[in-house]
Protein backbone atom coordinates (compact mmCIF):
# COMPACT_ATOMS: atom_id res chain seq x y z
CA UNK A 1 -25.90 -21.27 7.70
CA UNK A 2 -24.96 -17.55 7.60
CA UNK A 3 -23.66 -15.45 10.25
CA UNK A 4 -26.10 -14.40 12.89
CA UNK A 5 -24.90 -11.04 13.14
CA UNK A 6 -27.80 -8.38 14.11
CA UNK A 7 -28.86 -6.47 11.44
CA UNK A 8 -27.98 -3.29 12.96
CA UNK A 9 -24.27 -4.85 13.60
CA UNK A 10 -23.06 -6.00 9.86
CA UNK A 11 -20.30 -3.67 10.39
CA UNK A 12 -18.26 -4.15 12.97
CA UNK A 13 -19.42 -2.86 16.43
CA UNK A 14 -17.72 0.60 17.79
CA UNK A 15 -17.60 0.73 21.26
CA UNK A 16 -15.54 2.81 23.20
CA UNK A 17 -12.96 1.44 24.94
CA UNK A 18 -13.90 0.87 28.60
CA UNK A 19 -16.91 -0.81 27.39
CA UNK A 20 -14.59 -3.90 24.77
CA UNK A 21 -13.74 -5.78 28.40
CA UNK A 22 -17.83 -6.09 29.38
CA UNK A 23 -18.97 -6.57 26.04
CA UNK A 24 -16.41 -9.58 24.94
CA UNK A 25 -17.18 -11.13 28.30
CA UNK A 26 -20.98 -10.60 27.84
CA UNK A 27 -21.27 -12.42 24.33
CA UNK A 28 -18.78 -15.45 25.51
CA UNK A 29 -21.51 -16.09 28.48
CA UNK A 30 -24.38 -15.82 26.34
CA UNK A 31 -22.61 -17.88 23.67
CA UNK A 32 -22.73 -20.50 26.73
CA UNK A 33 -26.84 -20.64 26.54
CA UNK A 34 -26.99 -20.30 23.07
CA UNK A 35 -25.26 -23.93 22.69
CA UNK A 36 -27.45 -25.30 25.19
CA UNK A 37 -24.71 -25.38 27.65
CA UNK A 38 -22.59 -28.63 25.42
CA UNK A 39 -19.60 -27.93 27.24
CA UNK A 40 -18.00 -30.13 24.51
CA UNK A 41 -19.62 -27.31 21.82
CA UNK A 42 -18.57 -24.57 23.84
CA UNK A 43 -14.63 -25.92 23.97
CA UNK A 44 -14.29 -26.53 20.58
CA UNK A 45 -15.52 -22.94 19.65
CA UNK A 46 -13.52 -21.40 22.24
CA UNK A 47 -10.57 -23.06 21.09
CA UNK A 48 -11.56 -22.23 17.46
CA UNK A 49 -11.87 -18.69 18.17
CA UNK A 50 -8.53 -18.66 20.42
CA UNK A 51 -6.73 -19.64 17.20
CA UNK A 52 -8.29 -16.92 15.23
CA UNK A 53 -7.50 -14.41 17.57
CA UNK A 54 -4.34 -15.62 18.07
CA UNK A 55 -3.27 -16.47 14.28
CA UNK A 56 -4.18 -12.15 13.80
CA UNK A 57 -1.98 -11.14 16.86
CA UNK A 58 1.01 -13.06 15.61
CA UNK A 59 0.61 -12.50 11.59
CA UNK A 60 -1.39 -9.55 11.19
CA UNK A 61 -0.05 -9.38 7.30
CA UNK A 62 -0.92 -12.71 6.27
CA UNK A 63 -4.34 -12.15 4.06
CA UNK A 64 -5.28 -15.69 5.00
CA UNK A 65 -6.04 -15.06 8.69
CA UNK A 66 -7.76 -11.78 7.87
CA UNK A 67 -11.31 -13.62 6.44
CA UNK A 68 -13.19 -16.32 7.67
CA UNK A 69 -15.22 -18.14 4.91
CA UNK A 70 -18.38 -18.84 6.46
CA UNK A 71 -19.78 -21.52 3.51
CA UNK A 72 -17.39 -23.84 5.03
CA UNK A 73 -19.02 -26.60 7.21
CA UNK A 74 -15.98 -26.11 10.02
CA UNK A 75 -16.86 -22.15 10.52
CA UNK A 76 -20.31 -22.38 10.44
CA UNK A 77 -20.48 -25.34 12.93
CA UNK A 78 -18.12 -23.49 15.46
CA UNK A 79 -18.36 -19.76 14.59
CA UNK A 80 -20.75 -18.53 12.09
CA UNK A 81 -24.35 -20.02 13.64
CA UNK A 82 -23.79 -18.74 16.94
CA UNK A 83 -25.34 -14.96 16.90
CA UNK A 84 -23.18 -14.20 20.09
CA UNK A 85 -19.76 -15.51 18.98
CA UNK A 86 -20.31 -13.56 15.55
CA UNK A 87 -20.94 -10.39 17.42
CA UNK A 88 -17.60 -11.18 19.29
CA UNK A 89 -15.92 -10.89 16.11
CA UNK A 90 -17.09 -7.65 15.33
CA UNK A 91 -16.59 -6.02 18.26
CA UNK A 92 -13.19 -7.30 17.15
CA UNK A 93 -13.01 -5.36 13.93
CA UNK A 94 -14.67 -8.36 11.45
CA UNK A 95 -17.51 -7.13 9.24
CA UNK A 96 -19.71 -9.24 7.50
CA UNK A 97 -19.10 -9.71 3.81
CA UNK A 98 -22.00 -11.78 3.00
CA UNK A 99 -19.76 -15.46 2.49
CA UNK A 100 -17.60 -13.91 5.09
CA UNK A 101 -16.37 -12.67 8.09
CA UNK A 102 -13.30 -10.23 7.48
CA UNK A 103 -11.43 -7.86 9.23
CA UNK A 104 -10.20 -4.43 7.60
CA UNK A 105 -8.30 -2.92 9.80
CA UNK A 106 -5.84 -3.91 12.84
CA UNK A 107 -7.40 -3.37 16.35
CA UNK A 108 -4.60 -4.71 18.52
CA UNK A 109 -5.93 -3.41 22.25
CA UNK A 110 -9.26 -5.19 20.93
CA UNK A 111 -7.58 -8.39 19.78
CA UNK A 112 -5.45 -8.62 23.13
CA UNK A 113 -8.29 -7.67 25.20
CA UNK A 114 -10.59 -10.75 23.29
CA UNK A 115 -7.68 -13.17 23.90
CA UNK A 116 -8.05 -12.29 27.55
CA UNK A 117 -11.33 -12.57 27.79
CA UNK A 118 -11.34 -16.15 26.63
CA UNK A 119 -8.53 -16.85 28.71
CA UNK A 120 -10.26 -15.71 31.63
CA UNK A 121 -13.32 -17.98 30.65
CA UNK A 122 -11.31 -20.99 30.31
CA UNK A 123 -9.29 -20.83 33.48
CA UNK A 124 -12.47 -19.66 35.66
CA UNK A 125 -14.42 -22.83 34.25
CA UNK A 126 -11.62 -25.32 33.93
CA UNK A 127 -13.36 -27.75 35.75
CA UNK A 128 -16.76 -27.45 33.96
CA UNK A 129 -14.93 -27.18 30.87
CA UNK A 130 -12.57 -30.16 31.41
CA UNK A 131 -9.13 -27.63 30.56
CA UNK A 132 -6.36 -26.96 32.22
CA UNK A 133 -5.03 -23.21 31.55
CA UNK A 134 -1.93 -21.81 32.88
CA UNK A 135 -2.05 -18.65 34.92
CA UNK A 136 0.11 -16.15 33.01
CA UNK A 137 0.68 -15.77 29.35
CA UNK A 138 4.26 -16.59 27.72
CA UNK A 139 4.46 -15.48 24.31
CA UNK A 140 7.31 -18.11 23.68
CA UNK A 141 5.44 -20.96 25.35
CA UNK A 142 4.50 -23.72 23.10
CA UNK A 143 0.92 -23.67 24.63
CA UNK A 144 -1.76 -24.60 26.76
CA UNK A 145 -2.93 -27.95 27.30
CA UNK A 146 -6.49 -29.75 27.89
CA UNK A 147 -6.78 -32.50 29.91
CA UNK A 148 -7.43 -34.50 26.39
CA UNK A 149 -4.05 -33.27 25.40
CA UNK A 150 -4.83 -31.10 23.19
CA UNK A 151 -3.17 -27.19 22.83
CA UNK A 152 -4.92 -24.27 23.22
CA UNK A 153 -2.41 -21.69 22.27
CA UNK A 154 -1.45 -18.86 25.14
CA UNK A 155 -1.19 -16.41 22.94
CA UNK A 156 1.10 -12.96 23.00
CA UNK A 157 1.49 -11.26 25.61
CA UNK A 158 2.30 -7.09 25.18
CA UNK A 159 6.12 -8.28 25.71
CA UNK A 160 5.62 -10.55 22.56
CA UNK A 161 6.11 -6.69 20.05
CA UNK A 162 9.91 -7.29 21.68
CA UNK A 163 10.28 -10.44 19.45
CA UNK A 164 12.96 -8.98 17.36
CA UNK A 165 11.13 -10.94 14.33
CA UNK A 166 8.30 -8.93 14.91
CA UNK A 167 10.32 -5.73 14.65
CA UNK A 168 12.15 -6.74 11.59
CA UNK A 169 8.32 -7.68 10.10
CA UNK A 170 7.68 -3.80 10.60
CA UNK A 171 10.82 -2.41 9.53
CA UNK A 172 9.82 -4.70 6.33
CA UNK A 173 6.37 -4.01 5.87
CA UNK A 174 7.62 -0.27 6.58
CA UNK A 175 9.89 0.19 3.71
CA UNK A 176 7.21 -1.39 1.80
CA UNK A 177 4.55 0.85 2.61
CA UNK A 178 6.68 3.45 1.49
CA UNK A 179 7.66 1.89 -1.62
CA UNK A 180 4.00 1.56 -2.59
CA UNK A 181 3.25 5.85 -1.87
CA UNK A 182 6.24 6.27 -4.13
CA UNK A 183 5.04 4.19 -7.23
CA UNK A 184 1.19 5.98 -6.82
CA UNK A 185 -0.04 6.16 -10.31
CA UNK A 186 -1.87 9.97 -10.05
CA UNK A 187 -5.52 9.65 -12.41
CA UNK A 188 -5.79 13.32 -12.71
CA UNK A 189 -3.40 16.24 -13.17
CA UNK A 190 -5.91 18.62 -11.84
CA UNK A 191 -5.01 20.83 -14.48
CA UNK A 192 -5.13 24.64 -12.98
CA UNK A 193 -3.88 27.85 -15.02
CA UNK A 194 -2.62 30.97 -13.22
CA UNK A 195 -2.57 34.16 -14.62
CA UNK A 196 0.27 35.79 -12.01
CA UNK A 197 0.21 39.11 -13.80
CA UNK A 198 -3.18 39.66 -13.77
CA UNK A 199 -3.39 41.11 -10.15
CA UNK A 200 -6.12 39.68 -8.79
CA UNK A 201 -5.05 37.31 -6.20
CA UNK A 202 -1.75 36.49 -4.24
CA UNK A 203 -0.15 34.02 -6.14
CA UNK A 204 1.99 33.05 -3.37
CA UNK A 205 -0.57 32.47 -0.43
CA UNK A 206 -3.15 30.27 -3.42
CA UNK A 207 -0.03 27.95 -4.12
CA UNK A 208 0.42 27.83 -0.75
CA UNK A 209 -3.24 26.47 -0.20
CA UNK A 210 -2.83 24.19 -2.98
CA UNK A 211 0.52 22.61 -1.41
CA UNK A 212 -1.24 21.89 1.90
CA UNK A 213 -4.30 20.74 0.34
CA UNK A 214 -2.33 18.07 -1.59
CA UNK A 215 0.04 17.46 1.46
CA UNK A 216 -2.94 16.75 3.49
CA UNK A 217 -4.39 14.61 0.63
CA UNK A 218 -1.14 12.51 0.76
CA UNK A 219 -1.44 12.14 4.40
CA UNK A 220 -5.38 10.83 4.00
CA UNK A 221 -4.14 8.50 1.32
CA UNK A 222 -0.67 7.07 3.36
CA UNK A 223 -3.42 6.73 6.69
CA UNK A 224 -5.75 4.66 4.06
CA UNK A 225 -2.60 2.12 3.52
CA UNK A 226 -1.43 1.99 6.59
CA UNK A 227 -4.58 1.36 8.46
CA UNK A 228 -4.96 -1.35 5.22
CA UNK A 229 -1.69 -3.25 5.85
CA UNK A 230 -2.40 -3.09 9.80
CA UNK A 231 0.63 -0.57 10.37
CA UNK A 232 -1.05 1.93 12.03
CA UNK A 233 -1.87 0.06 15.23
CA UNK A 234 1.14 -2.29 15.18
CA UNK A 235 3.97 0.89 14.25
CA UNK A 236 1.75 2.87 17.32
CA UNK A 237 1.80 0.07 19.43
CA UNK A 238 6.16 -0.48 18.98
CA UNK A 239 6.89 3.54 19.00
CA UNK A 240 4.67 4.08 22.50
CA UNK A 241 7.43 1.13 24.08
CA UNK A 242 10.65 2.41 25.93
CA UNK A 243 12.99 -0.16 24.61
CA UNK A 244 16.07 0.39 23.82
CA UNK A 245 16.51 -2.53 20.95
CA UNK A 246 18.48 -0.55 18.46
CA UNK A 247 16.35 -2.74 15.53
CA UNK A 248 13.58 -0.99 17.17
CA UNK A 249 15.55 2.15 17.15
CA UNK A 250 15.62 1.70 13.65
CA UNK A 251 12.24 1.01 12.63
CA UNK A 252 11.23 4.12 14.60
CA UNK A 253 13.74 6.44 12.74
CA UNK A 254 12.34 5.09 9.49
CA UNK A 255 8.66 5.79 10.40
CA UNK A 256 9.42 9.70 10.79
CA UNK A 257 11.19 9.63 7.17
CA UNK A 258 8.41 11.67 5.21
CA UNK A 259 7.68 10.10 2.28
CA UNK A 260 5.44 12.10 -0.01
CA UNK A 261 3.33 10.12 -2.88
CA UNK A 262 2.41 13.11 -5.01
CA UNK A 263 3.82 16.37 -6.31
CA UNK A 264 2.52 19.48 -7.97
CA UNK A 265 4.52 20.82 -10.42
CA UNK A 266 4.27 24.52 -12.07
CA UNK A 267 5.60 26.14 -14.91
CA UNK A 268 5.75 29.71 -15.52
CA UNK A 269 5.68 31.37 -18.83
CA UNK A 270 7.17 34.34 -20.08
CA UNK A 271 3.96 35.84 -20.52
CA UNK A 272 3.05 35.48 -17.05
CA UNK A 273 0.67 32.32 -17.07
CA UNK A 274 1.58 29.52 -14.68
CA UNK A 275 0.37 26.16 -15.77
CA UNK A 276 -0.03 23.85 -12.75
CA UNK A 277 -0.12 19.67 -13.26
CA UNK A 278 -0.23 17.23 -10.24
CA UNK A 279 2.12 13.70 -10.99
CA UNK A 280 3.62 10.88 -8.93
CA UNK A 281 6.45 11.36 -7.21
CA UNK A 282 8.44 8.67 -9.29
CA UNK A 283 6.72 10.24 -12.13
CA UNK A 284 9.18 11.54 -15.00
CA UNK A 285 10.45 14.95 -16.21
CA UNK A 286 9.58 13.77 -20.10
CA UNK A 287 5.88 13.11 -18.12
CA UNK A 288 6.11 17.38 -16.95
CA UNK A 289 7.41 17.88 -20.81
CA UNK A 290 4.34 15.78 -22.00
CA UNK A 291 2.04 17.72 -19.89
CA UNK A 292 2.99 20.89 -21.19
CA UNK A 293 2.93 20.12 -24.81
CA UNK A 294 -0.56 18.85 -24.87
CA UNK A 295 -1.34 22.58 -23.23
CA UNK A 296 0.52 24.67 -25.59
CA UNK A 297 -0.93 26.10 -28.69
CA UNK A 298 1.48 24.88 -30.97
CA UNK A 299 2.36 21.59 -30.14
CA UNK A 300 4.92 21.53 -33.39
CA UNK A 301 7.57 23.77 -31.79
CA UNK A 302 10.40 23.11 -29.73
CA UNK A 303 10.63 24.47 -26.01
CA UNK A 304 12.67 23.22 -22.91
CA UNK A 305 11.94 23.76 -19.30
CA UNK A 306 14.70 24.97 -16.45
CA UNK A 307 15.06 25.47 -13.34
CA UNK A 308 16.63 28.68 -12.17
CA UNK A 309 18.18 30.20 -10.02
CA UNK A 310 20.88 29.61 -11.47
CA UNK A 311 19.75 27.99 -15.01
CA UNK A 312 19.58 24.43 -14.90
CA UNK A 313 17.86 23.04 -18.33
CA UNK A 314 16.34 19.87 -17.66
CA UNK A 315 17.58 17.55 -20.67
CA UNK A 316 17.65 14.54 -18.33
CA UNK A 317 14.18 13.63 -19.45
CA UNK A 318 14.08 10.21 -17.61
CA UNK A 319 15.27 11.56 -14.18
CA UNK A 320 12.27 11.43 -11.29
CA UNK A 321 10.66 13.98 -10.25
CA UNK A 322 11.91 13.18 -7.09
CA UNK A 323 15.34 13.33 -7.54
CA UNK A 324 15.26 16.46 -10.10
CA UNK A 325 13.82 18.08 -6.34
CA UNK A 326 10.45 18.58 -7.41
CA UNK A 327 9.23 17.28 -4.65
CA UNK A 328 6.43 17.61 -2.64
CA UNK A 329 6.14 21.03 -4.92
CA UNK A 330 8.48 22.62 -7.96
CA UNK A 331 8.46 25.19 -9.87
CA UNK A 332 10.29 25.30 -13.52
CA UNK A 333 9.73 27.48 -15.66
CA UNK A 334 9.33 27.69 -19.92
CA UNK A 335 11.64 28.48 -22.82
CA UNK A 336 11.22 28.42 -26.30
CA UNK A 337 14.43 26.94 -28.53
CA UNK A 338 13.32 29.36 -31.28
CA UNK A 339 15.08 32.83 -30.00
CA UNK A 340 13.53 35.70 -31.72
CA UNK A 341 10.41 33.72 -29.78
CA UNK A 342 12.61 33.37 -26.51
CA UNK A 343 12.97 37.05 -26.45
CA UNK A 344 9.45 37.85 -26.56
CA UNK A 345 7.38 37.97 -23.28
CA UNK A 346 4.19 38.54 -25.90
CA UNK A 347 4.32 35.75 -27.48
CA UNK A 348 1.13 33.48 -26.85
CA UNK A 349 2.36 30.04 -25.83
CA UNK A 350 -0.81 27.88 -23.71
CA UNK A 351 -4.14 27.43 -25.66
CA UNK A 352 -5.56 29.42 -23.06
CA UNK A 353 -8.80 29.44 -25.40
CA UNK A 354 -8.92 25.53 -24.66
CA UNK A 355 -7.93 26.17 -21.07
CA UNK A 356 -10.25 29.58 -20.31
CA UNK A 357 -12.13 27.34 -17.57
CA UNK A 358 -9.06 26.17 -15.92
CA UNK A 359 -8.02 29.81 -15.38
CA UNK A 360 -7.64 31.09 -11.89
């Protein structure tokens, strides 16, 4: 059996939000037809589906919970061959994979919002349904019971984000997230060559543009992994409560530490060219030394790069680019260990020939 999800629906549903409460309520009564009113069906898949929902809202990290395999006999007897309960799901974030059901992102409103609107089923039809359901949420309640005995879990309530485990699970995931922009491996240097004597263009307000442009890009790219890890959501969700836990405190100091992934790095000749490389922020100065020899026309003669003012050669080769300051942007500029060619500002030192469509 595969998921009945509507053709037009494979990705999740997006509905705005005053429409999520009518919608999750709508498919749960439907669902009710669809397995011929079995009250004992219609339990066991509401229970099923309370401890997916509820198994996201408490571990939103854990991979395992994220994906439903839908060739197992269990999820396609509960979830996967009802249509309506499948488009529950995805108004819930799930898209459908083909041998699954999987969620991408982290809607938590949504999640908390489908956890209520079983709730609300189960204690409205307790008696049809043969359940008993409390009548407010506890986060730190073992559970509800059925009349068989049997738990249906209660689920998190918005108080449950005060759990000081769950703070100490952001601060974590946090310093991870930033751990992972720092060690981005960059593809492409985006090689660009200026010529900053050549007059026709401010060099100032185009490496301006290109600082923004890559700022922004890092910004697109940290969004990406935060929406990945389910971050975005949970970090809005703790930073919008006034709550004076000073673990909370924390985590929201550490979410406004700017932690850029990328870098672009210039060098300026003494003829005037500027050769322009993008790296990783944990990148290398022998990686900026690399970059410029493959560039230069000789390759066979020694150079150094500095940065001034005042001179600072850069003969810590295996210092980061973040610590040597280069980052988000730097500028260094090039030297020649040969002197009589030190002293020339004529002398020819990119393979500008090689580069002539990098030129700016």
């Amino acid at each position: 059996l595969q998921p009945k999800v509507e053709e037009s629906k494979e990705k999740s549903i997006n509905v705005l939000p005053e429409e999520e409460n009518g919608l999750l309520q709508g498919y749960l009564q439907s669902f009710y037809k669809e397995a011929g009113d079995d009250n004992t069906k219609i339990v066991t898949t509401l229970k099923t589906l309370t401890k997916i929902i509820d198994n996201l809202i408490k571990n939103p990290w854990e991979e395992k919970y994220r994906s439903l395999n839908t060739t197992k006999v269990a999820i396609q007897e509960k979830i996967s061959c009802y249509q309506n309960i499948c488009n529950f799901l995805s108004v819930c974030g799930f898209e459908d994979q083909g041998d699954s059901l999987t969620i991408k992102g982290y809607q938590g409103d949504v999640l908390n919002k489908a956890f209520n609107a079983i709730h609300n089923e189960l204690k409205e039809n307790q008696e049809r349904f043969g359940v008993k359901v409390r009548s407010n949420f506890d986060a730190y309640q073992e559970g509800t019971f059925s009349t068989t005995g049997n738990k249906l879990s209660s689920g998190p309530t918005e108080t449950s984000q005060y759990n000081p485990e769950y703070i100490n699970k952001l601060i974590e995931q946090e310093k991870k997230l930033k751990q992972k922009l720092m060690e981005r491996k960059v593809e492409d240097r985006d090689l660009v060559v200026f010529n900053t004597l050549a007059g026709t263009h401010d060099f100032k307000k185009v490496i301006q543009e290109y600082d923004e442009e890559n700022k922004k890009e890092d910004e697109i790219y940290e969004e990406k992994l935060r929406e990945a890890s389910a971050l975005k959501l949970l970090g809005d969700n703790a930073k919008s409560q006034k709550f004076g836990n000073k673990r909370l405190q924390e985590y929201q100091k550490l979410t406004k530490v700017k932690v850029y992934s990328t870098t672009i790095v210039r060098v300026k000749f003494p003829d005037g060219l500027v050769l322009q490389g993008r790296f990783g922020a944990r990148e290398k100065i022998s990686d900026v030394y690399d970059f410029v020899s493959e560039n230069l026309l000789d390759q066979g003669r020694g150079f150094y790069l500095f940065k001034a003012p005042p001179k600072k050669i850069l003969t810590e080769k295996s210092v980061s680019l973040k610590k040597a300051d280069l980052v988000p942007s730097g500028m260094v500029f090039f030297q020649w260990e040969d002197e009589e060619l030190a002293e020339s500002s004529k002398t020819i030192s990119l393979d500008v020939a090689r580069l002539q469509d990098k030129v700016k």
